[in-house]
N, C-alpha and C. Protein backbone atom coordinates (compact mmCIF):
# COMPACT_ATOMS: atom_id res chain seq x y z
N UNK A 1 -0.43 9.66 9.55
CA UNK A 1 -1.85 9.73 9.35
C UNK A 1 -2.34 8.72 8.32
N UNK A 2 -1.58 8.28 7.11
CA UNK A 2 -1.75 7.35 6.35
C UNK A 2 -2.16 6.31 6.83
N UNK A 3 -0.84 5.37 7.85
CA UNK A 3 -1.58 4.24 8.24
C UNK A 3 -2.75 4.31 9.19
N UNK A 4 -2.52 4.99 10.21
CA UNK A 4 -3.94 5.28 10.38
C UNK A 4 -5.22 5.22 9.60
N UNK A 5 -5.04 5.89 8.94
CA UNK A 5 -6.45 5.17 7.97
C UNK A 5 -6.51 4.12 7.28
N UNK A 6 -5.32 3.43 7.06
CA UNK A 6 -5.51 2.45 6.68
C UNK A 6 -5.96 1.44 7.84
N UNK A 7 -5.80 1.56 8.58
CA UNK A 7 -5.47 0.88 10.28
C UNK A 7 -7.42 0.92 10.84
N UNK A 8 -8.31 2.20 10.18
CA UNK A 8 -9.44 2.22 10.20
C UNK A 8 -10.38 1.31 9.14
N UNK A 9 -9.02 1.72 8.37
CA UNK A 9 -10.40 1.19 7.00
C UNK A 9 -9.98 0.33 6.20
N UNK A 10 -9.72 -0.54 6.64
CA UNK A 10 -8.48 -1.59 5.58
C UNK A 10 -8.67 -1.96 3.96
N UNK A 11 -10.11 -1.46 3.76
CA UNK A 11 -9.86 -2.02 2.09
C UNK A 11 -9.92 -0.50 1.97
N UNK A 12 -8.95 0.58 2.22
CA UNK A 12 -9.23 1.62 1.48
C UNK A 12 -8.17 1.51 0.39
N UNK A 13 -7.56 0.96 0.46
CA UNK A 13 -6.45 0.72 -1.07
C UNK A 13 -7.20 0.12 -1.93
N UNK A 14 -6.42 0.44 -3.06
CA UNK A 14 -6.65 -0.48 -4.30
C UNK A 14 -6.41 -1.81 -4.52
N UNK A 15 -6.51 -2.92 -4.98
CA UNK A 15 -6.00 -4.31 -4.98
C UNK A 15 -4.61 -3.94 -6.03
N UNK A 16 -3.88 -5.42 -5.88
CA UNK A 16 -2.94 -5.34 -6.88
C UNK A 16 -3.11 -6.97 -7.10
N UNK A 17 -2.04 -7.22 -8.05
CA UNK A 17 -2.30 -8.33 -8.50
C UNK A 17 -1.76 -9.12 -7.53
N UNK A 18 -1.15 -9.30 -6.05
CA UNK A 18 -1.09 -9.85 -5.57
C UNK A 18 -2.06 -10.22 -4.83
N UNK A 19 -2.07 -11.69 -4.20
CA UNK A 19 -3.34 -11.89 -3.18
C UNK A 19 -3.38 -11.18 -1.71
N UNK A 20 -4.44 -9.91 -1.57
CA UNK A 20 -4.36 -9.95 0.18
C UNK A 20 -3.28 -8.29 -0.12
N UNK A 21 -2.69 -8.17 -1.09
CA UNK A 21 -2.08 -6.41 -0.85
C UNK A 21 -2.97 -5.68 -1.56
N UNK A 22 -2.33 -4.44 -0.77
CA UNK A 22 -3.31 -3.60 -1.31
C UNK A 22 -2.27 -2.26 -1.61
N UNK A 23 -2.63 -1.15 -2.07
CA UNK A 23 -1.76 -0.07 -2.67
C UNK A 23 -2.52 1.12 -2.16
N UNK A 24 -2.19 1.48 -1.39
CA UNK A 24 -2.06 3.45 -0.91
C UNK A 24 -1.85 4.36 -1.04
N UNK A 25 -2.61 5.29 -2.09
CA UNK A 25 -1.86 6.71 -2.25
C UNK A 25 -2.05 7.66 -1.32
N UNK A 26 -0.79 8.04 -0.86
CA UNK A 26 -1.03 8.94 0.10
C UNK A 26 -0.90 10.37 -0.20
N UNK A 27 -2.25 11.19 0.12
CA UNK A 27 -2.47 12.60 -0.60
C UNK A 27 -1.85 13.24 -0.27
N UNK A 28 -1.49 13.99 -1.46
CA UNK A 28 -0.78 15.38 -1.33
C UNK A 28 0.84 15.10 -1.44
N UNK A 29 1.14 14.12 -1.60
CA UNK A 29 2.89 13.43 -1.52
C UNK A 29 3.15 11.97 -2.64
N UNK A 30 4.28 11.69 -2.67
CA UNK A 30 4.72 11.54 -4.01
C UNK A 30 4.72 9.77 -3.33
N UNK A 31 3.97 9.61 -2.33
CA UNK A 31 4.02 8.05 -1.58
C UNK A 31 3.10 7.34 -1.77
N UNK A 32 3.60 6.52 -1.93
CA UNK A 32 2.82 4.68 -2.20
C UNK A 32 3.19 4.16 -0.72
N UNK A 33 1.74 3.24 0.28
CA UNK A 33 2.02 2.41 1.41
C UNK A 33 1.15 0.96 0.51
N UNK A 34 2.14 0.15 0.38
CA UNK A 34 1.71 -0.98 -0.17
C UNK A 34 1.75 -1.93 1.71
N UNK A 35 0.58 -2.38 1.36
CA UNK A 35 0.25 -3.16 2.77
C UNK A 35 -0.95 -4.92 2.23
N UNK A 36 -0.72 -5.59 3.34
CA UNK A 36 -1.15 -6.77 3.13
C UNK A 36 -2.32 -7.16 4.56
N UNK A 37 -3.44 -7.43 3.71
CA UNK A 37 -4.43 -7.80 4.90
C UNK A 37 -4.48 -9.17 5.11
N UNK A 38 -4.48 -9.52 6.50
CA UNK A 38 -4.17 -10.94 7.26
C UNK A 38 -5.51 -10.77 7.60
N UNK A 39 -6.08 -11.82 8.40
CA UNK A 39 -7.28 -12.10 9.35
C UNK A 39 -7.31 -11.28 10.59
N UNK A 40 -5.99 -11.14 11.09
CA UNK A 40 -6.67 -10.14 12.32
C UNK A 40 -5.28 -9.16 12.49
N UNK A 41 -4.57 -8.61 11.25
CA UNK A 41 -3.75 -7.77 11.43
C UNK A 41 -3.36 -6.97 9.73
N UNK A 42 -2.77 -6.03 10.01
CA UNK A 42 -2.17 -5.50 8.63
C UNK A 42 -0.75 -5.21 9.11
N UNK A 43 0.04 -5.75 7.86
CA UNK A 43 1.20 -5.57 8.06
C UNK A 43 1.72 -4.46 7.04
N UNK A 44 2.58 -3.69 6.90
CA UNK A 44 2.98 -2.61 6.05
C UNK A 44 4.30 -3.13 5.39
N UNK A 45 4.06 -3.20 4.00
CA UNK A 45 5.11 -3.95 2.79
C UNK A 45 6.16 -3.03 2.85
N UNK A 46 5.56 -2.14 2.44
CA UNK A 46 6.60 -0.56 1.36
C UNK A 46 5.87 0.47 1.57
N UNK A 47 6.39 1.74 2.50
CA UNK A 47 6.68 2.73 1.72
C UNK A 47 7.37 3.55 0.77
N UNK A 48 6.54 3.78 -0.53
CA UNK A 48 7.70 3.73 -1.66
C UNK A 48 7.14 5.10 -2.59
N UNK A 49 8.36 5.45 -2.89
CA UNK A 49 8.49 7.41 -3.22
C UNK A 49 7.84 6.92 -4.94
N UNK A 50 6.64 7.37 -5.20
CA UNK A 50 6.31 7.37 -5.87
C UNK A 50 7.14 7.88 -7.56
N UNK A 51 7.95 8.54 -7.10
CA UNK A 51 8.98 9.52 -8.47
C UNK A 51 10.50 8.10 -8.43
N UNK A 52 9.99 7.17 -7.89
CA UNK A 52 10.99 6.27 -8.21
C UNK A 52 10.38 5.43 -9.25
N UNK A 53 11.71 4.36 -10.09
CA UNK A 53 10.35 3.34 -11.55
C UNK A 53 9.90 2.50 -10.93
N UNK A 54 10.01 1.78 -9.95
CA UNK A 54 9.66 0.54 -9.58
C UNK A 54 9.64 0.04 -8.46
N UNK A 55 8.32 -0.03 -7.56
CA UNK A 55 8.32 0.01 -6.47
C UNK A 55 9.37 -1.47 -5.75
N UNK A 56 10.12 -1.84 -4.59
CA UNK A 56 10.49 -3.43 -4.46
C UNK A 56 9.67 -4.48 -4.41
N UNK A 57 8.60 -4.16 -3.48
CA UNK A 57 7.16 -5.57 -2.95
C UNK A 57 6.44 -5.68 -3.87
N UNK A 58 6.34 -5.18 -5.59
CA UNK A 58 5.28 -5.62 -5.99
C UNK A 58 5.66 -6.15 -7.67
N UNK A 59 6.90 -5.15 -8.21
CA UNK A 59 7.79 -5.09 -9.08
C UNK A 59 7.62 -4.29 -9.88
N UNK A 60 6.65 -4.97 -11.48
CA UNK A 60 6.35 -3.87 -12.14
C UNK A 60 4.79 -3.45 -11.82
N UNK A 61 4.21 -3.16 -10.87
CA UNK A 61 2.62 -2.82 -10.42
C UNK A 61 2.50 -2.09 -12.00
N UNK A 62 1.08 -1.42 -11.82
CA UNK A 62 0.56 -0.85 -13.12
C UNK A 62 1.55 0.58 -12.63
């Protein structure tokens, strides 16, 4: 259901300091979908267990 909405609504993430990703909290669960908007697609970086230190695709995010 996550990407799905992301898949509707593409700037519903937060920015990060990278160019073009964006960061996903997904409610109610301990998950991060870090994803990247292209011109006519989204691709999905990481899903990443939030109770871990450091996500891989972004490093030290906030």
């Amino acid at each position: 259901m996550a990407v799905e909405s992301i898949s509707r609504h593409p700037e519903i993430g937060t920015g990060t300091r990278l160019p073009y990703v964006r960061r996903f909290v997904v409610s109610g669960t301990p998950y991060v979908v870090y994803y990247k908007l292209g011109s006519s697609r989204i691709e999905i970086l990481e899903v990443f267990d939030g109770r871990r230190a450091v996500p891989r695709t972004i490093g030290d995010e906030d």
